[in-house]
C-alpha atoms as a PDB file:
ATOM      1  CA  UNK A   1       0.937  15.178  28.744  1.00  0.00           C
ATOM      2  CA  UNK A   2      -2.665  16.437  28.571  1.00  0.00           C
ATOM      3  CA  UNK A   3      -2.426  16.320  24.751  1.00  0.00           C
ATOM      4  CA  UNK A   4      -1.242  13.222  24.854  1.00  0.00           C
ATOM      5  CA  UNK A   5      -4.320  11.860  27.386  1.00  0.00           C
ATOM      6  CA  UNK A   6      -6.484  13.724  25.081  1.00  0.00           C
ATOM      7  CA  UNK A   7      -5.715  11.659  22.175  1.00  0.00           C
ATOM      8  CA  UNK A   8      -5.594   8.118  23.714  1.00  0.00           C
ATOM      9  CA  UNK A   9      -9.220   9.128  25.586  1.00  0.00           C
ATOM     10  CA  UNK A  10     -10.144  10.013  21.872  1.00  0.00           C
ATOM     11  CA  UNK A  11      -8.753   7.075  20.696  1.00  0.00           C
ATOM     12  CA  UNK A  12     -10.231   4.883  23.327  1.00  0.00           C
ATOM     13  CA  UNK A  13     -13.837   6.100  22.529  1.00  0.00           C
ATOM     14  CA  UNK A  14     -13.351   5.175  18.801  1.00  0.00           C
ATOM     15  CA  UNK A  15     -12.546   1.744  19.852  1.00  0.00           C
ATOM     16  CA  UNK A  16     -15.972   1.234  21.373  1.00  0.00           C
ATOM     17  CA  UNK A  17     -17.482  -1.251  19.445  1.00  0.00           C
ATOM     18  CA  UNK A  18     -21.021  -0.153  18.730  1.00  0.00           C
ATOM     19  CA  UNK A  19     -22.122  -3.097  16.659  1.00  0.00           C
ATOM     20  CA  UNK A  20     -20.962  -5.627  19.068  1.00  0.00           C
ATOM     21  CA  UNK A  21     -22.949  -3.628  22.107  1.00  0.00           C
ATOM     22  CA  UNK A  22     -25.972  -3.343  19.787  1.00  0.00           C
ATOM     23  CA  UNK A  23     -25.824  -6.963  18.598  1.00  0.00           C
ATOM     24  CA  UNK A  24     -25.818  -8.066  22.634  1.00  0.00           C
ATOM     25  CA  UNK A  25     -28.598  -5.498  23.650  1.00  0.00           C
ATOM     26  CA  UNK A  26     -30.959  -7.012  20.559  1.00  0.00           C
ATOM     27  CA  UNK A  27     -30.137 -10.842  21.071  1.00  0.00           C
ATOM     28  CA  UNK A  28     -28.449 -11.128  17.725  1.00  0.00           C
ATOM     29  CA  UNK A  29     -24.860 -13.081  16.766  1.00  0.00           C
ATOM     30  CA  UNK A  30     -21.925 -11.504  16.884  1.00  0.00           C
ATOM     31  CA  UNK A  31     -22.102  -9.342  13.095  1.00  0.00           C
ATOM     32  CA  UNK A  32     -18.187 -10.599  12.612  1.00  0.00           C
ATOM     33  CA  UNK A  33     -19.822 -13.899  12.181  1.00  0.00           C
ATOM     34  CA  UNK A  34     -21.928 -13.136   9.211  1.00  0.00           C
ATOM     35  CA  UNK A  35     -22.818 -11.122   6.036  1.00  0.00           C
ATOM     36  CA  UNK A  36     -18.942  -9.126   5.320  1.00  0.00           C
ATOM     37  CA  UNK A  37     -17.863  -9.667   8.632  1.00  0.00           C
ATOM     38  CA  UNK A  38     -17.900  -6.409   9.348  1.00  0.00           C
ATOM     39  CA  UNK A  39     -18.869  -5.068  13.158  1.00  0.00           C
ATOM     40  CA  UNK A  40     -20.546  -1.761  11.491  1.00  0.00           C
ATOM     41  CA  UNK A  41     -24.179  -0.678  10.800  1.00  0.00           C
ATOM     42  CA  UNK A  42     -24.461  -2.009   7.271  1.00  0.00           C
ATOM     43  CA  UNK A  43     -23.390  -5.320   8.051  1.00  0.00           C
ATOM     44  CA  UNK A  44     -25.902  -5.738  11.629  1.00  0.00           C
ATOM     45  CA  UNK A  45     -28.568  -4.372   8.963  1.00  0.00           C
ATOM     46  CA  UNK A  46     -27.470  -8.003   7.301  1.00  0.00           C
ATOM     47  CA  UNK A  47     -29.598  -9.289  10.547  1.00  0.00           C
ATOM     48  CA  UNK A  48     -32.376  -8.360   9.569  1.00  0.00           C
ATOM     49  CA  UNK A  49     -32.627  -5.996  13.183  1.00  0.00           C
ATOM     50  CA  UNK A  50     -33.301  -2.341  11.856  1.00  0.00           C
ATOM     51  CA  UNK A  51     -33.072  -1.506  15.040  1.00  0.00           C
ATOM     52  CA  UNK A  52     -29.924  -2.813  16.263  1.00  0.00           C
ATOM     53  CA  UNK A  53     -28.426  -1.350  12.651  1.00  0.00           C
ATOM     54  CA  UNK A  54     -29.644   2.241  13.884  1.00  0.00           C
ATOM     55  CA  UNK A  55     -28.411   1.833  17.238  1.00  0.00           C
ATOM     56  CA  UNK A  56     -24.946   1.130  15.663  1.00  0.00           C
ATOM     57  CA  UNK A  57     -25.257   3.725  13.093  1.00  0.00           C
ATOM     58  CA  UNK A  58     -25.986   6.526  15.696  1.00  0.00           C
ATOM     59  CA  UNK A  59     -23.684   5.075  17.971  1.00  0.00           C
ATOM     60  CA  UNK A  60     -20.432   4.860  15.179  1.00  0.00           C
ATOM     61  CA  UNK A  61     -21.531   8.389  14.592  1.00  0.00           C
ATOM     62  CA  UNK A  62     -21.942  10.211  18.159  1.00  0.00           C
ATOM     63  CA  UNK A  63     -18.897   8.943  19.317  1.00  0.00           C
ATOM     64  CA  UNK A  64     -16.957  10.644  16.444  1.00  0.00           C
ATOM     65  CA  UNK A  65     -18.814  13.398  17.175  1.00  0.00           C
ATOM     66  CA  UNK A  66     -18.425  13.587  20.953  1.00  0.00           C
ATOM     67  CA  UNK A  67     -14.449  13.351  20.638  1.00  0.00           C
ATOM     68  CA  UNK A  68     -14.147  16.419  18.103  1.00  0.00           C
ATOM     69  CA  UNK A  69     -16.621  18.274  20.041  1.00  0.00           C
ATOM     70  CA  UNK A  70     -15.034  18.095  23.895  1.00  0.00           C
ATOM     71  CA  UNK A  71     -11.962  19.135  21.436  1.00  0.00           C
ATOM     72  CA  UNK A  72     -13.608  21.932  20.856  1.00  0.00           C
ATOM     73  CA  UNK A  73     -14.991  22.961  24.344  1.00  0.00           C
ATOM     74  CA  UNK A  74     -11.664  22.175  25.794  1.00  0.00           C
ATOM     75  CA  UNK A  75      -9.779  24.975  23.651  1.00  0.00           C
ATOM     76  CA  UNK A  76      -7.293  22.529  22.408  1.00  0.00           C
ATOM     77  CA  UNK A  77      -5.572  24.193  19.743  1.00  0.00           C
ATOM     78  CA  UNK A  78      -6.789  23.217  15.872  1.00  0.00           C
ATOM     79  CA  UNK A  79      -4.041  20.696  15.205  1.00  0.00           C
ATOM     80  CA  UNK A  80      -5.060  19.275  18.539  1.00  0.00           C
ATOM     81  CA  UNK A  81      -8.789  19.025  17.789  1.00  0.00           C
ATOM     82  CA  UNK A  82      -7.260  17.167  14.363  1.00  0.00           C
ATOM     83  CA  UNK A  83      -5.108  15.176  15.863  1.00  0.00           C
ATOM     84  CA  UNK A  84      -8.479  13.847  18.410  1.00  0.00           C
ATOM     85  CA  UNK A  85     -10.047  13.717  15.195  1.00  0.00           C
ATOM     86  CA  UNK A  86      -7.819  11.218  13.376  1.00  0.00           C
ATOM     87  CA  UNK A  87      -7.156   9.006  16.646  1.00  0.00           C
ATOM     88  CA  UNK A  88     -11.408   8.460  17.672  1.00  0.00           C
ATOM     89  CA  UNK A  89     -11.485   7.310  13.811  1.00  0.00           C
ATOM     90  CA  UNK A  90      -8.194   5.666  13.850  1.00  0.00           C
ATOM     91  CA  UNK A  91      -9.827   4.327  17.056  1.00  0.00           C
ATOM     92  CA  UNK A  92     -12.565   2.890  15.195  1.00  0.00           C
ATOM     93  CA  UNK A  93     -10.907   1.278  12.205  1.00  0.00           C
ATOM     94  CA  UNK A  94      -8.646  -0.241  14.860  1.00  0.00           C
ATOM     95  CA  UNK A  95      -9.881  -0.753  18.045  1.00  0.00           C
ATOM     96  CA  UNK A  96      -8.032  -1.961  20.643  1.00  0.00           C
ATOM     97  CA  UNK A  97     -11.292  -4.262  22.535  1.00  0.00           C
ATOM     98  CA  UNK A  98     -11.723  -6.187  18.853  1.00  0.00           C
ATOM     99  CA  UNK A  99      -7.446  -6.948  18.942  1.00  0.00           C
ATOM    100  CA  UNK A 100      -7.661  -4.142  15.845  1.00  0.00           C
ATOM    101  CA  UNK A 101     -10.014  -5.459  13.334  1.00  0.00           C
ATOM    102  CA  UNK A 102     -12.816  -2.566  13.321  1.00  0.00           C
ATOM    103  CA  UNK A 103     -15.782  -1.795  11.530  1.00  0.00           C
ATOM    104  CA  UNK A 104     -14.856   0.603   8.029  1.00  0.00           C
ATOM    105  CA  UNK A 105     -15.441   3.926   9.274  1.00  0.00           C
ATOM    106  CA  UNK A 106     -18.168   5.232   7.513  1.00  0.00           C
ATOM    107  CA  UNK A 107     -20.318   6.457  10.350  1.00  0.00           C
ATOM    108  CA  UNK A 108     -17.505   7.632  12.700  1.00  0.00           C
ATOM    109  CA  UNK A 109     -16.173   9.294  10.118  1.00  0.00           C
ATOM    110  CA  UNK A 110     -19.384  11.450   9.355  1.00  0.00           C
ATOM    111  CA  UNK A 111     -19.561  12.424  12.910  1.00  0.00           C
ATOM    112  CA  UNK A 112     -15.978  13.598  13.085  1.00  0.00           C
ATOM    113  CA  UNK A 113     -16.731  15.578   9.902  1.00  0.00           C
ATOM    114  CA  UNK A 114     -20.483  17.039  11.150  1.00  0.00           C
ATOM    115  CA  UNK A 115     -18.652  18.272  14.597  1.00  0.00           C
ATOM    116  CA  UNK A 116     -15.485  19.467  12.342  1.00  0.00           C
ATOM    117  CA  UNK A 117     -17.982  21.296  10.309  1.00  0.00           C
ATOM    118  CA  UNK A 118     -21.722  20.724  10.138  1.00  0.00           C
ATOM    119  CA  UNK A 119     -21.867  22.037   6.542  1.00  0.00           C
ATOM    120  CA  UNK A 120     -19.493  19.575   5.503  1.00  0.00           C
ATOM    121  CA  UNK A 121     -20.360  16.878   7.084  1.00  0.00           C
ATOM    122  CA  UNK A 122     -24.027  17.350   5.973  1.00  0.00           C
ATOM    123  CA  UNK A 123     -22.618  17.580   2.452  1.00  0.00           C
ATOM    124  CA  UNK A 124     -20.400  14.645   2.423  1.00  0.00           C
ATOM    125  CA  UNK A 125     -23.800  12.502   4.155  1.00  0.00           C
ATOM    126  CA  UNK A 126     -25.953  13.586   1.266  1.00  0.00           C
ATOM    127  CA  UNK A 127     -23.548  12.380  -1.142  1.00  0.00           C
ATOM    128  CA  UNK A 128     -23.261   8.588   0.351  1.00  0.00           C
ATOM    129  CA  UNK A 129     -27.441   9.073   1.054  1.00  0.00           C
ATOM    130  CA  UNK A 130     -28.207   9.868  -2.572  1.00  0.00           C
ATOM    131  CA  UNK A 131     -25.567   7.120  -3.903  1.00  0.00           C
ATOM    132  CA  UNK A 132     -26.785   4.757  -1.506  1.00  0.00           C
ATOM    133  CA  UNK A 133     -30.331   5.047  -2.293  1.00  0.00           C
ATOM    134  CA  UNK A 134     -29.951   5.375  -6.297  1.00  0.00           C
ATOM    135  CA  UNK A 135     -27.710   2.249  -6.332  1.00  0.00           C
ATOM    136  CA  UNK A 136     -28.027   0.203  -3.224  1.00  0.00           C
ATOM    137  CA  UNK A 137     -24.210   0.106  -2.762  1.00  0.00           C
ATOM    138  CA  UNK A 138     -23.280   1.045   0.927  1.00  0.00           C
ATOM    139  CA  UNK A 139     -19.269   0.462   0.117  1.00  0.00           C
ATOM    140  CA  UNK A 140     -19.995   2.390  -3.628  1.00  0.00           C
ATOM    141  CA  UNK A 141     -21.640   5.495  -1.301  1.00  0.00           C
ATOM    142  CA  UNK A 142     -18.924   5.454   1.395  1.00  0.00           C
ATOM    143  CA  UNK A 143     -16.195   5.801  -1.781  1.00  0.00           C
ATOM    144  CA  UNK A 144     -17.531   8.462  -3.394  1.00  0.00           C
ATOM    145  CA  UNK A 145     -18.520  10.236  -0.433  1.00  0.00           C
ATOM    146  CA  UNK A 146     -15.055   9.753   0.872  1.00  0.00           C
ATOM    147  CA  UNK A 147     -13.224  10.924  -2.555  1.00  0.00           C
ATOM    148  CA  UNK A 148     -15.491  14.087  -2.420  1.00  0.00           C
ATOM    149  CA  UNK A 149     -14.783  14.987   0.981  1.00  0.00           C
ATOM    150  CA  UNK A 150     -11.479  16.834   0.471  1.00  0.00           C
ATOM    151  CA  UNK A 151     -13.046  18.417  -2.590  1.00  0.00           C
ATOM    152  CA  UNK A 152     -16.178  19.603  -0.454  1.00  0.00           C
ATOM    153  CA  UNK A 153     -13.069  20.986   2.154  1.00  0.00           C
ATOM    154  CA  UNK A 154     -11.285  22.916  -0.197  1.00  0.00           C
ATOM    155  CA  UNK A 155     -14.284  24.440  -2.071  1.00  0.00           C
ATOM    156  CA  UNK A 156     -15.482  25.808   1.621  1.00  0.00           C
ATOM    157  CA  UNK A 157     -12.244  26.490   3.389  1.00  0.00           C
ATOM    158  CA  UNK A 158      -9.956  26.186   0.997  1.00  0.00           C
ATOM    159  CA  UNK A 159      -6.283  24.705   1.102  1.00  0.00           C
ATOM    160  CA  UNK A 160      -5.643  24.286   5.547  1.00  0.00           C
ATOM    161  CA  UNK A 161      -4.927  21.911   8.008  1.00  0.00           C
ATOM    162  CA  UNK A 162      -9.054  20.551   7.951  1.00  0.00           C
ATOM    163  CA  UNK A 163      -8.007  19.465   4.148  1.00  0.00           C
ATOM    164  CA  UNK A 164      -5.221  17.750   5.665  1.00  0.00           C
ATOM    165  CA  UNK A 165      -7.327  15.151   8.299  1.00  0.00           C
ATOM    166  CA  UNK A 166     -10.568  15.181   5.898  1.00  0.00           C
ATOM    167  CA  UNK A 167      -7.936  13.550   3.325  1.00  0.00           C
ATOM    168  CA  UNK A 168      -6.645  11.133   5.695  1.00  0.00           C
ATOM    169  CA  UNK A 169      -9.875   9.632   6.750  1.00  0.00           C
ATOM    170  CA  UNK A 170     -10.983   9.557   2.985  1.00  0.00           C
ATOM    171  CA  UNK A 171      -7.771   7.856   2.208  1.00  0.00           C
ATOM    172  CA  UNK A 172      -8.298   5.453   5.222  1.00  0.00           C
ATOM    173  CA  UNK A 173     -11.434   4.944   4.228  1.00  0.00           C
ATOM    174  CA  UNK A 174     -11.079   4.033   0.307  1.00  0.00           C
ATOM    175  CA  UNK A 175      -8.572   1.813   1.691  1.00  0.00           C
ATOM    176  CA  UNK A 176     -10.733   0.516   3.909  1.00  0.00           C
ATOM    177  CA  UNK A 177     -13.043  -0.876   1.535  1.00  0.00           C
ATOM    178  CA  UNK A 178     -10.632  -2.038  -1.266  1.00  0.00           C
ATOM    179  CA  UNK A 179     -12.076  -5.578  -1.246  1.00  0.00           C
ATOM    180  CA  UNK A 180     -15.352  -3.730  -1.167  1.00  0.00           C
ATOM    181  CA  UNK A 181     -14.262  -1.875  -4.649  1.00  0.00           C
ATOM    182  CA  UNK A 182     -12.758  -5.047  -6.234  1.00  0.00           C
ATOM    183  CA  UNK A 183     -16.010  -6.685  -5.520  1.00  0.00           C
ATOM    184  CA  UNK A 184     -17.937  -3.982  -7.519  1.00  0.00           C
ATOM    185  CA  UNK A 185     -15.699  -4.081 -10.239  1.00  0.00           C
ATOM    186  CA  UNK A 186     -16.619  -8.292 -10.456  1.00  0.00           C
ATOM    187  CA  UNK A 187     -20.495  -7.519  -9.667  1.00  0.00           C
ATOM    188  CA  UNK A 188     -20.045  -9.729  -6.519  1.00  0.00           C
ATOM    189  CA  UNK A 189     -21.211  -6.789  -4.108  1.00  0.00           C
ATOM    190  CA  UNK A 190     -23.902  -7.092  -1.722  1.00  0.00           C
ATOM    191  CA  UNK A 191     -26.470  -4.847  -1.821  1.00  0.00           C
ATOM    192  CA  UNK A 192     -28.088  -2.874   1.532  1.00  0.00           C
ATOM    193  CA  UNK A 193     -30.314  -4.995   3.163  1.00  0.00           C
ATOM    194  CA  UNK A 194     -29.264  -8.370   1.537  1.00  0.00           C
ATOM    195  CA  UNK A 195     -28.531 -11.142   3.883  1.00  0.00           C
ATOM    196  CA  UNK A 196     -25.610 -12.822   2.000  1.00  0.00           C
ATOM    197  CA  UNK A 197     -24.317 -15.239   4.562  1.00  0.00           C
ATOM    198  CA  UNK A 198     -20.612 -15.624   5.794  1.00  0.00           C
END
């Protein structure tokens, strides 16, 4: 039973939906109304509000963070703390308060991986910061950092049950963005910071 409360609290806190709380606190329209549609930091940056992008950005972020890190603190067992892991993510991608249409997972998933392992998850965020920045793609960066993550895993702690749940969110998340992908492939992508309207 506490498991099991453990993983719908995790899951719970995923479903908070940064962008929308952001979007309210800076006077903007709701970012599911505009640009991809998408209640995530790339698409409030489509607002033109750098501000209300960061605030969604950290927020997306801690909250991953927070859930694998009371894990953690708690002594739940390591299948446990993955099992938290997947469900504030899962919680994200499909949260309950938006009737499960969430943002893509790009931010939560960075802080699940920085409080699963700061090396990591500091490895995987250079990778989407240096592919962002050299090509202005936020869905290209999120793929590749996403198909390197299980590499990254294995190289540092080999073959384990982390490899399992870093795989699953970089599945989720390549999945996540497969319109995103098909869009690159046609050169119809937005870049960061462009204002492309719904």
């Amino acid at each position: 039973m506490q498991t099991a409360l453990a993983i719908l609290t995790a899951y719970l806190l995923g479903s908070v939906p940064f962008a929308m709380i952001s979007s309210k606190l800076f006077g903007l329209a709701d970012p599911r109304t505009y640009g991809s549609g998408n209640p995530g930091a790339t698409n409030v940056l489509r607002s033109g509000n750098k501000k209300a992008a960061l605030f969604t950005l950290i927020g997306d972020g801690f909250k991953g963070w927070l859930a694998v890190f009371i894990a953690q603190r708690l002594g739940f067992s390591a299948t446990v703390v993955g099992l938290m892991a997947l469900a504030v993510f899962l919680g994200h991608l499909y949260p309950i308060f938006l009737k499960f249409k969430g943002g893509k997972g790009v931010a939560t998933a960075a802080g699940v991986l920085l409080a699963i392992d700061p090396v990591l998850g500091l490895a995987v965020a250079a990778t989407w910061l240096l592919v962002a920045y050299i090509s202005r793609y936020s869905s290209l960066a999120a793929v590749l950092a996403a198909g390197l993550a299980p590499f990254y895993s294995a190289l540092m702690h080999g073959v384990g049950g982390q490899i399992v749940v870093v795989s699953f969110i970089a599945m989720a998340l390549v999945g996540k963005h497969w319109q995103n992908i098909q869009r690159l492939v046609a050169g119809q992508e937005s870049r960061i910071g462009g204002k492309k309207k719904r």
